[in-house]
Structures are given as structure tokens and as C-alpha cells.
N, C-alpha and C. Protein backbone atom coordinates (compact mmCIF):
# COMPACT_ATOMS: atom_id res chain seq x y z
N UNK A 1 100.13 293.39 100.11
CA UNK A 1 99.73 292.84 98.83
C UNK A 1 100.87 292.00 98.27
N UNK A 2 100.27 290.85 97.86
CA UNK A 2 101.68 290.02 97.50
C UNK A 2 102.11 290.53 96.16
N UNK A 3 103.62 290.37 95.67
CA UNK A 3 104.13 290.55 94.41
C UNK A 3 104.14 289.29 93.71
N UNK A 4 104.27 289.27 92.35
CA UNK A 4 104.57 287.89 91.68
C UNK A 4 105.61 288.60 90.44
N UNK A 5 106.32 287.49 90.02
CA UNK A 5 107.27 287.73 88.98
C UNK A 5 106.86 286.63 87.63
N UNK A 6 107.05 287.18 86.75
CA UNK A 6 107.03 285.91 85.49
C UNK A 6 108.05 285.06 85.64
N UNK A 7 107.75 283.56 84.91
CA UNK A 7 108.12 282.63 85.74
C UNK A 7 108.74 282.54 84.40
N UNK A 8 109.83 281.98 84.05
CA UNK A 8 110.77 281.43 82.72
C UNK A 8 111.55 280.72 82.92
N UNK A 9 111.61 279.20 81.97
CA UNK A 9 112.08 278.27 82.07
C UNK A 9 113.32 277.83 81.30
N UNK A 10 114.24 277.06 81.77
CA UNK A 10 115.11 276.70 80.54
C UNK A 10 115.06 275.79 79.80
N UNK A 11 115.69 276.23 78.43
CA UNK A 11 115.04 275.07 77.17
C UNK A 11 115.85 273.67 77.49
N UNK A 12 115.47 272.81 77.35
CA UNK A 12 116.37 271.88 76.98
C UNK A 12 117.20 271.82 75.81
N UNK A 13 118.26 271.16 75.82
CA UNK A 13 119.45 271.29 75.14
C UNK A 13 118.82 271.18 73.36
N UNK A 14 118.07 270.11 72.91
CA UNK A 14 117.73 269.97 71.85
C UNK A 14 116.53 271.30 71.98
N UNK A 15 116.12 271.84 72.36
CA UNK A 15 114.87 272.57 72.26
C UNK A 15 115.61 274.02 71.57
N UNK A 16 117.11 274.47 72.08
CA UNK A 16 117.88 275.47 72.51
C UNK A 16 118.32 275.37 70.64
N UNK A 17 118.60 274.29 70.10
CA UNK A 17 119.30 274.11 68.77
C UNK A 17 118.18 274.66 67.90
N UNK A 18 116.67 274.48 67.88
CA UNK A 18 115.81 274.56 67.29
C UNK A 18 115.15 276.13 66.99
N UNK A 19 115.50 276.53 68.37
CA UNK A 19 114.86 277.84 68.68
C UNK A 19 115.87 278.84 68.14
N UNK A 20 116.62 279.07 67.32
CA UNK A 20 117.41 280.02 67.22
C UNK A 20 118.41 280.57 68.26
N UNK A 21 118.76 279.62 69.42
CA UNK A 21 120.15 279.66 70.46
C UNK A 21 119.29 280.48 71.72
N UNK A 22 117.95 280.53 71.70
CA UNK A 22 117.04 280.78 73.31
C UNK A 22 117.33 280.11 73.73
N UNK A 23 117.90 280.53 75.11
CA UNK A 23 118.06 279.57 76.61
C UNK A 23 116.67 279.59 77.60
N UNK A 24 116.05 280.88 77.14
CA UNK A 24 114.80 281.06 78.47
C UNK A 24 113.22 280.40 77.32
N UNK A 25 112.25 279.91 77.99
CA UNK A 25 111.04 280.15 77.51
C UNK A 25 110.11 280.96 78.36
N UNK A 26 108.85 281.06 78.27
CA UNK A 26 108.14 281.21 78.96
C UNK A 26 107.20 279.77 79.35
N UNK A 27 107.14 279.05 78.44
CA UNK A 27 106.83 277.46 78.53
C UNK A 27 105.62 277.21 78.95
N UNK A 28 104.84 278.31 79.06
CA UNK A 28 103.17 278.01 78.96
C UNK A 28 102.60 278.80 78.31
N UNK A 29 101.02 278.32 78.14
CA UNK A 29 100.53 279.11 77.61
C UNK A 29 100.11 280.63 77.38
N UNK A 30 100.01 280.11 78.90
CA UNK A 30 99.90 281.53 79.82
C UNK A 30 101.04 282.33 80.63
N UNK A 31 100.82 283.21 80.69
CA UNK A 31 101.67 284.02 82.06
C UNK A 31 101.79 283.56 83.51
N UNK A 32 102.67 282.91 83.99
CA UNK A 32 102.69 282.36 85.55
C UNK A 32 103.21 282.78 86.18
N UNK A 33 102.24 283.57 87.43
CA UNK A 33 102.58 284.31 88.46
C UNK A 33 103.58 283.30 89.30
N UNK A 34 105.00 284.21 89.60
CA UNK A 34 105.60 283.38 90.49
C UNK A 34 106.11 284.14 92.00
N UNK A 35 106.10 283.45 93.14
CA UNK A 35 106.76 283.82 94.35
C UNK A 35 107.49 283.31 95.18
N UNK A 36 107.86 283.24 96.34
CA UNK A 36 108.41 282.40 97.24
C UNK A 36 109.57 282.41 96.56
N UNK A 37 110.37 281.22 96.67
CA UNK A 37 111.53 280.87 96.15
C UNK A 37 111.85 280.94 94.95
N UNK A 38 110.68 279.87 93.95
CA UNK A 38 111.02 280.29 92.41
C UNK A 38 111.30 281.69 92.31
N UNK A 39 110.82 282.52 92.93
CA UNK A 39 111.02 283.55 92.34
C UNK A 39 112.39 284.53 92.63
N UNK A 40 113.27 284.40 93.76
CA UNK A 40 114.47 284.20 94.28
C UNK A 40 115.25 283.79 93.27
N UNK A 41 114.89 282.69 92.67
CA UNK A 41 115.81 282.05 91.87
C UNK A 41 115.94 282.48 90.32
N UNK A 42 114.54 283.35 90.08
CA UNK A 42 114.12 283.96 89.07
C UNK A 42 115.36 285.01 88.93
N UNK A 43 115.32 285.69 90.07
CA UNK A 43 115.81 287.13 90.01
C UNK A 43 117.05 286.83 89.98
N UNK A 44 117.57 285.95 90.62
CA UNK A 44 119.29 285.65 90.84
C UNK A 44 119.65 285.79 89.23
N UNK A 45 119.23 284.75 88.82
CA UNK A 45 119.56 284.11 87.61
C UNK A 45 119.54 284.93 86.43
N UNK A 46 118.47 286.09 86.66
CA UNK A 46 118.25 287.18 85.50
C UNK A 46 119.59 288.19 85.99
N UNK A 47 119.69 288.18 87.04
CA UNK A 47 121.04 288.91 87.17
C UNK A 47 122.10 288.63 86.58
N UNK A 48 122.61 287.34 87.42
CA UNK A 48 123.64 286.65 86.51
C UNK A 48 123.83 286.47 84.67
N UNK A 49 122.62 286.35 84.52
CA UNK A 49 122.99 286.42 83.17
C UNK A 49 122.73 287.31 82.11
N UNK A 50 122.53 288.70 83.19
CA UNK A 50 122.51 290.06 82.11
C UNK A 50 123.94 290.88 81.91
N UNK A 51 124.06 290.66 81.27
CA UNK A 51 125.58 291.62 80.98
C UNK A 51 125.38 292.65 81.05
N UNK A 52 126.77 292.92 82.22
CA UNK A 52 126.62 294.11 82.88
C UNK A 52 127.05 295.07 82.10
N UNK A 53 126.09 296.37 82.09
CA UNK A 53 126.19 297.61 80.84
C UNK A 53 125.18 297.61 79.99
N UNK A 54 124.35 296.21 79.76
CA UNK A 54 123.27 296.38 78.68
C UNK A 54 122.02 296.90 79.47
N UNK A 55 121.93 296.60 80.22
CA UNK A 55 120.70 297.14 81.06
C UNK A 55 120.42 298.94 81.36
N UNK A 56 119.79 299.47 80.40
CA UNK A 56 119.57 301.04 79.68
C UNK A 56 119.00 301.82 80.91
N UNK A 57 118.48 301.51 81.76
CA UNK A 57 117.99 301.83 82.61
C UNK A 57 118.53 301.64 84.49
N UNK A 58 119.86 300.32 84.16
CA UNK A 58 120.41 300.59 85.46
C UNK A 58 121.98 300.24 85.26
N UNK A 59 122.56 301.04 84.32
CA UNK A 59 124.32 300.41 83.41
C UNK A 59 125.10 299.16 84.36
N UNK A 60 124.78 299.45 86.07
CA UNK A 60 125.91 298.85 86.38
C UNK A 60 124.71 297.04 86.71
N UNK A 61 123.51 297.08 86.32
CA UNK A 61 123.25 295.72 87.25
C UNK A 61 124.05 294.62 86.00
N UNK A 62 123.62 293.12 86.55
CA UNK A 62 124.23 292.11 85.58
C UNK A 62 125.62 291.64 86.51
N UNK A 63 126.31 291.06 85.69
CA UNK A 63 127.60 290.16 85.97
C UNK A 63 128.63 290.35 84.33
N UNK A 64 129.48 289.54 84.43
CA UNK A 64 130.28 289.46 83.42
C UNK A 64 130.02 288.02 82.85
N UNK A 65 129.15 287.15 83.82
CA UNK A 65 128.88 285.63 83.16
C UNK A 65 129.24 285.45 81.77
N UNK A 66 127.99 286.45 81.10
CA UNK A 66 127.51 286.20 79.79
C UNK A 66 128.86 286.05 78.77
N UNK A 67 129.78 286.74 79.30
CA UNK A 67 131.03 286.79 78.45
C UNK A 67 132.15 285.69 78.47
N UNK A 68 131.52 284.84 79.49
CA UNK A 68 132.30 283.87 79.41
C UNK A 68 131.79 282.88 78.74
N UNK A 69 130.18 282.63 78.25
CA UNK A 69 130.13 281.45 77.75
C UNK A 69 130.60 281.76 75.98
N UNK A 70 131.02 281.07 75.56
CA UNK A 70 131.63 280.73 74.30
C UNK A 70 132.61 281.52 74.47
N UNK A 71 133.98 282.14 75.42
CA UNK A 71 135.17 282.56 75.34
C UNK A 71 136.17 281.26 75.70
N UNK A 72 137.70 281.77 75.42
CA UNK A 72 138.54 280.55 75.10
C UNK A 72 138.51 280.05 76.94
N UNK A 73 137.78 280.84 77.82
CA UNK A 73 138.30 279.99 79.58
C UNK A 73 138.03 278.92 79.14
N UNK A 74 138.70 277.66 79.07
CA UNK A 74 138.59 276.61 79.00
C UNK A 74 138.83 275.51 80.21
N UNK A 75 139.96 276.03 80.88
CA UNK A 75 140.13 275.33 82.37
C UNK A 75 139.49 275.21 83.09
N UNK A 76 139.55 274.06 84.58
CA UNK A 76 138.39 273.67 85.15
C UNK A 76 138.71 275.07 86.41
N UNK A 77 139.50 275.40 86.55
CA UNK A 77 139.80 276.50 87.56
C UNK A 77 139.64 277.59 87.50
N UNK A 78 139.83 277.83 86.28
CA UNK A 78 140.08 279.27 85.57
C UNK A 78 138.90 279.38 85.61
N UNK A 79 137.59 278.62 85.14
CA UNK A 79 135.84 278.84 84.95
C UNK A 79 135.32 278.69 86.76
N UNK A 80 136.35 278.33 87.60
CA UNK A 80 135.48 278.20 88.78
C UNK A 80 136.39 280.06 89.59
N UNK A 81 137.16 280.07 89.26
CA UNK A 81 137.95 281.46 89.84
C UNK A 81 136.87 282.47 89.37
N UNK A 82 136.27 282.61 87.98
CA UNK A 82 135.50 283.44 87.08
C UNK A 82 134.05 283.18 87.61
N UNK A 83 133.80 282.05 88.21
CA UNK A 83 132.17 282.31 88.35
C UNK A 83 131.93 282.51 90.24
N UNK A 84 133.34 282.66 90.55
CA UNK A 84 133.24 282.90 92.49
C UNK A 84 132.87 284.32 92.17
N UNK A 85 133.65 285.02 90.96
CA UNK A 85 133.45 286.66 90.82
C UNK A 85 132.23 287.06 90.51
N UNK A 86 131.34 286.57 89.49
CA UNK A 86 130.51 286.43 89.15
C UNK A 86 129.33 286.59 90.15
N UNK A 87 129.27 285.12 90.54
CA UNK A 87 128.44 284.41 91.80
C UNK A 87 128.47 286.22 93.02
N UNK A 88 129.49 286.16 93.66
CA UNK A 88 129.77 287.43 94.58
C UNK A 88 129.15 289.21 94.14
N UNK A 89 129.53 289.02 92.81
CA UNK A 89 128.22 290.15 92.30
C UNK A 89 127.13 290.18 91.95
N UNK A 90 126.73 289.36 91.83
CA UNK A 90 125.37 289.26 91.65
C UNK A 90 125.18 288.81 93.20
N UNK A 91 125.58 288.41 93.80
CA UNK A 91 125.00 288.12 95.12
C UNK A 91 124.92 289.69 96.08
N UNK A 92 125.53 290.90 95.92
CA UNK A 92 125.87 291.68 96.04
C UNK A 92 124.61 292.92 95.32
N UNK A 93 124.41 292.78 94.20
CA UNK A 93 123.39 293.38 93.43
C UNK A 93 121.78 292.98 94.43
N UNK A 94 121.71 291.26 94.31
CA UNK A 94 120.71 291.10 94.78
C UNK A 94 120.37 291.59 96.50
N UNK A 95 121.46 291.52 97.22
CA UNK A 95 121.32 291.79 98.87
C UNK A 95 120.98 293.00 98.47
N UNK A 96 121.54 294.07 97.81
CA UNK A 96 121.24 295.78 97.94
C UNK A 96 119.60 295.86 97.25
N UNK A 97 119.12 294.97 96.46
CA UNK A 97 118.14 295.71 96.04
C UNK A 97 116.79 295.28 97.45
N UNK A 98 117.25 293.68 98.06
CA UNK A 98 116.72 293.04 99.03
C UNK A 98 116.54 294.33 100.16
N UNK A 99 117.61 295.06 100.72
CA UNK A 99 118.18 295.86 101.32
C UNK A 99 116.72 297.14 101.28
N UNK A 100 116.75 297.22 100.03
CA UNK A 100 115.70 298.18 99.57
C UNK A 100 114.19 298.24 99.56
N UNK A 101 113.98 297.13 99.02
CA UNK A 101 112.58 296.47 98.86
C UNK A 101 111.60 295.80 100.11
N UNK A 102 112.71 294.87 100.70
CA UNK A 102 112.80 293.98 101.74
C UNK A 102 111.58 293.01 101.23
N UNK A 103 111.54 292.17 100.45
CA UNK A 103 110.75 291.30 99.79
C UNK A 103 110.50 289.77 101.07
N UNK A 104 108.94 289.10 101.15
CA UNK A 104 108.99 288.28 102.26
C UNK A 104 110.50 287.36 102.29
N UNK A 105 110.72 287.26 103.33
CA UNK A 105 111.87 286.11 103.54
C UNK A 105 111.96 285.03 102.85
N UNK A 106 110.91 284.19 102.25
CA UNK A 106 111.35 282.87 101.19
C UNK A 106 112.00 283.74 100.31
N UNK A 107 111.64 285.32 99.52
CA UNK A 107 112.02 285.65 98.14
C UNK A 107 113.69 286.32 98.66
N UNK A 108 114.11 286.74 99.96
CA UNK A 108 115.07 287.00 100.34
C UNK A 108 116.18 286.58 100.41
N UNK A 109 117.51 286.60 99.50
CA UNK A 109 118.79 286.00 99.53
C UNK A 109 119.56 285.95 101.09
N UNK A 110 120.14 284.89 101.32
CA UNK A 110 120.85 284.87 102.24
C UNK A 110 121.92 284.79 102.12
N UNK A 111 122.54 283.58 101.12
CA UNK A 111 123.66 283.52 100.56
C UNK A 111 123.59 282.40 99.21
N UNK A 112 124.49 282.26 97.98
CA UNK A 112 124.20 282.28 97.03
C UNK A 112 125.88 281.48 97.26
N UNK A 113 126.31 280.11 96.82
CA UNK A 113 127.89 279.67 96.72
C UNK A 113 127.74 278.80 95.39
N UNK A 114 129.01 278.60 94.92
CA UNK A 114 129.41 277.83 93.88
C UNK A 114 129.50 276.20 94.74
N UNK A 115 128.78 275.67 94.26
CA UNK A 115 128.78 273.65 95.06
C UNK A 115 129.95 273.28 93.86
N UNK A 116 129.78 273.08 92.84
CA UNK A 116 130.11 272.24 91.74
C UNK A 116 130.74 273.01 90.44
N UNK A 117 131.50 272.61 89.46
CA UNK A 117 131.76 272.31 88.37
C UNK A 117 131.99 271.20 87.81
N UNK A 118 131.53 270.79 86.78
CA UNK A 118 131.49 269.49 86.08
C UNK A 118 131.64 269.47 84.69
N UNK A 119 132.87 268.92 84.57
CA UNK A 119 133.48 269.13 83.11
C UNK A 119 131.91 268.17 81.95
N UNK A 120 132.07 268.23 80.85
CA UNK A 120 131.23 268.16 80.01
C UNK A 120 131.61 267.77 78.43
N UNK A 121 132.76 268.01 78.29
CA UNK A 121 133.30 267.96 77.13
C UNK A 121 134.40 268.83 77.29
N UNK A 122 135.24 269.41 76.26
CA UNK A 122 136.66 270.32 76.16
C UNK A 122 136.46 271.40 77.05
N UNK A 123 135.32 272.09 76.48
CA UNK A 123 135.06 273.02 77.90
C UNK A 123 133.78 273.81 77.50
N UNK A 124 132.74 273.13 77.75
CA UNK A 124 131.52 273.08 78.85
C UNK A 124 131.55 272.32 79.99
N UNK A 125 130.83 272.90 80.85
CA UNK A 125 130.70 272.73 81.84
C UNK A 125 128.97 272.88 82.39
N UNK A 126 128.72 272.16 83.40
CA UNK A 126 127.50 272.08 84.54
C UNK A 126 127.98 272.91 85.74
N UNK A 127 127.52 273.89 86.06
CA UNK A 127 127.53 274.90 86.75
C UNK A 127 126.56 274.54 87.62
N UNK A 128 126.70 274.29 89.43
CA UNK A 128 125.90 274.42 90.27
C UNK A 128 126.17 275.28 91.47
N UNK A 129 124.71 276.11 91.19
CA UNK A 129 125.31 276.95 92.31
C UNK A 129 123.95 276.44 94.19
N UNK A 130 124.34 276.39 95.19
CA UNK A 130 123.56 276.38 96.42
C UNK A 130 123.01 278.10 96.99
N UNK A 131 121.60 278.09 96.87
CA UNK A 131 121.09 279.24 97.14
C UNK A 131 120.33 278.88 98.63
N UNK A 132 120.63 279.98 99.48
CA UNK A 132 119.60 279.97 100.48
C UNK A 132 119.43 280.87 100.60
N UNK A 133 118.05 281.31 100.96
CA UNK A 133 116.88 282.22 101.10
C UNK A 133 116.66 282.60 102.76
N UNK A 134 116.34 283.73 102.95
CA UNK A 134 116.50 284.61 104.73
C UNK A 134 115.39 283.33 105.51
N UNK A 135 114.80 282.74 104.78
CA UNK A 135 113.93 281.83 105.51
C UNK A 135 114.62 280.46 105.80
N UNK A 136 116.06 280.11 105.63
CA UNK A 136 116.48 279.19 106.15
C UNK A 136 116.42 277.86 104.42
N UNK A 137 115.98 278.21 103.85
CA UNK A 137 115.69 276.95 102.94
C UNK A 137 116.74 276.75 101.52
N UNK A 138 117.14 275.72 101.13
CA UNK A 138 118.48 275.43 100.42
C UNK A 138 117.50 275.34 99.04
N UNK A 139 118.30 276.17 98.00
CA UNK A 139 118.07 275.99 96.42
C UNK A 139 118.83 275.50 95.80
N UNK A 140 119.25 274.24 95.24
CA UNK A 140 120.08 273.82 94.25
C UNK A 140 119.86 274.36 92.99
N UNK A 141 120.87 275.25 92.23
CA UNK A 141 120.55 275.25 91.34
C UNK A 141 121.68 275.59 90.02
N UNK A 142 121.06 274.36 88.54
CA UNK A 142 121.73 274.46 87.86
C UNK A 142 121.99 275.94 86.90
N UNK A 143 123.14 276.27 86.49
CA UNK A 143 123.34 277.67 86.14
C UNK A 143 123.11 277.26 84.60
N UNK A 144 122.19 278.25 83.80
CA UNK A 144 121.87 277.65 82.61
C UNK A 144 123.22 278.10 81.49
């Protein structure tokens, strides 16, 4: 029986000012069943950006991401040293639960790397990370 995950999108930058500082929507009307890859990318990404300890039901999942956006790391090194750590636990979270579940191969992590940083101003940054999936197939994707 196939699984699906809810599908959530990111706001655009002006959308993000409006909404009271939401980064995710749901962006339809409806509920959209997601699989395959989106949904790979779903799960990564909810990892990465749950801070690790808030999650009541499993203390250690998440990353430390969340604590870096609006802290003083301001350097272009210092934010790429911080998101290899990052990137590596959550890549780590996701293989063990993969490990467990064994979800079809598109939804299966293979490996998860930092491509890019791209300065933005004093210090934001464009975060890209390259995801591939046990099925061989490359995810670009921007870190919200």
C-alpha cells in the first residue's frame, strides 16, 4: 500500500513578511498527497529544520539549523562549517529511520551534501544543498 506525506511549500520572501514570519504553507486548497521524491525532500527538510529537543515525542530528532538563523554566525565559513554539521545529522536521523521503515527507493536517502553558499547581504545567505535518493536521482535543493 503506498504511503503519502503532506506536501508544504515555501512562502516567498514578500509572502513570509505578511504572514506573521511563516516559512511553510500548505498552498492549496486542499491536502496534497505527496511521494516519490517530493516527499524525500519533505522529510529531509522537516528534519533539518526542527530543533533538536522540541520534538515531545522523539527529544533527540531535528538539527541545530534553527538556531542559527538570526544568530551573530555571520561568516561565509563559519555558516558553511555549521551547516556540514547540520546537513550530517539530519542525514544520519533520516538513513536510521530509512533503516527502519525501508520506504520505496525514490523516497530513500542516499546521500544529502552542501553544493553552495551564497552570500546575500551582511549575512544571509542561499543555502543549497544536492540530495540523492537510493534510486540514483539528484535533488537540488534550496534550504529555506
Amino acid at each position: 500500500m503506498a504511503t503519502f506525506d503532506v506536501h508544504f511549500q515555501l512562502l516567498s520572501e514578500a509572502e513570509q513578511t505578511v504572514s506573521g514570519g511563516r516559512v511553510f504553507s500548505f498552498g492549496f486548497t486542499t491536502a496534497l498527497g505527496v511521494k516519490g521524491p517530493q516527499k524525500l525532500v519533505n522529510r529531509w527538510l522537516k528534519c533539518l529544520c526542527t530543533l533538536k529537543g522540541t520534538d515531545l515525542l522523539s527529544p533527540t530528532y531535528g538539527t541545530g539549523f534553527p538556531e542559527l538563523i538570526g544568530s551573530n554566525v555571520s561568516q561565509q565559513q563559519d555558516v558553511i562549517d555549521a551547516m556540514a554539521l547540520f546537513i550530517e545529522d539530519c542525514n544520519d536521523q533520516i538513513t536510521a529511520f530509512d533503516q527502519k521503515k525501508f520506504p520505496p527507493q525514490d523516497e530513500r536517502l542516499a546521500s544529502a551534501v552542501l553544493t553552495s553558499v551564497i552570500p546575500r547581504g551582511d549575512s544571509d545567505y542561499d543555502i543549497y544543498v544536492a540530495m540523492k535518493n537510493a534510486a540514483g536521482v539528484v535533488l537540488n535543493v534550496k534550504v529555506p
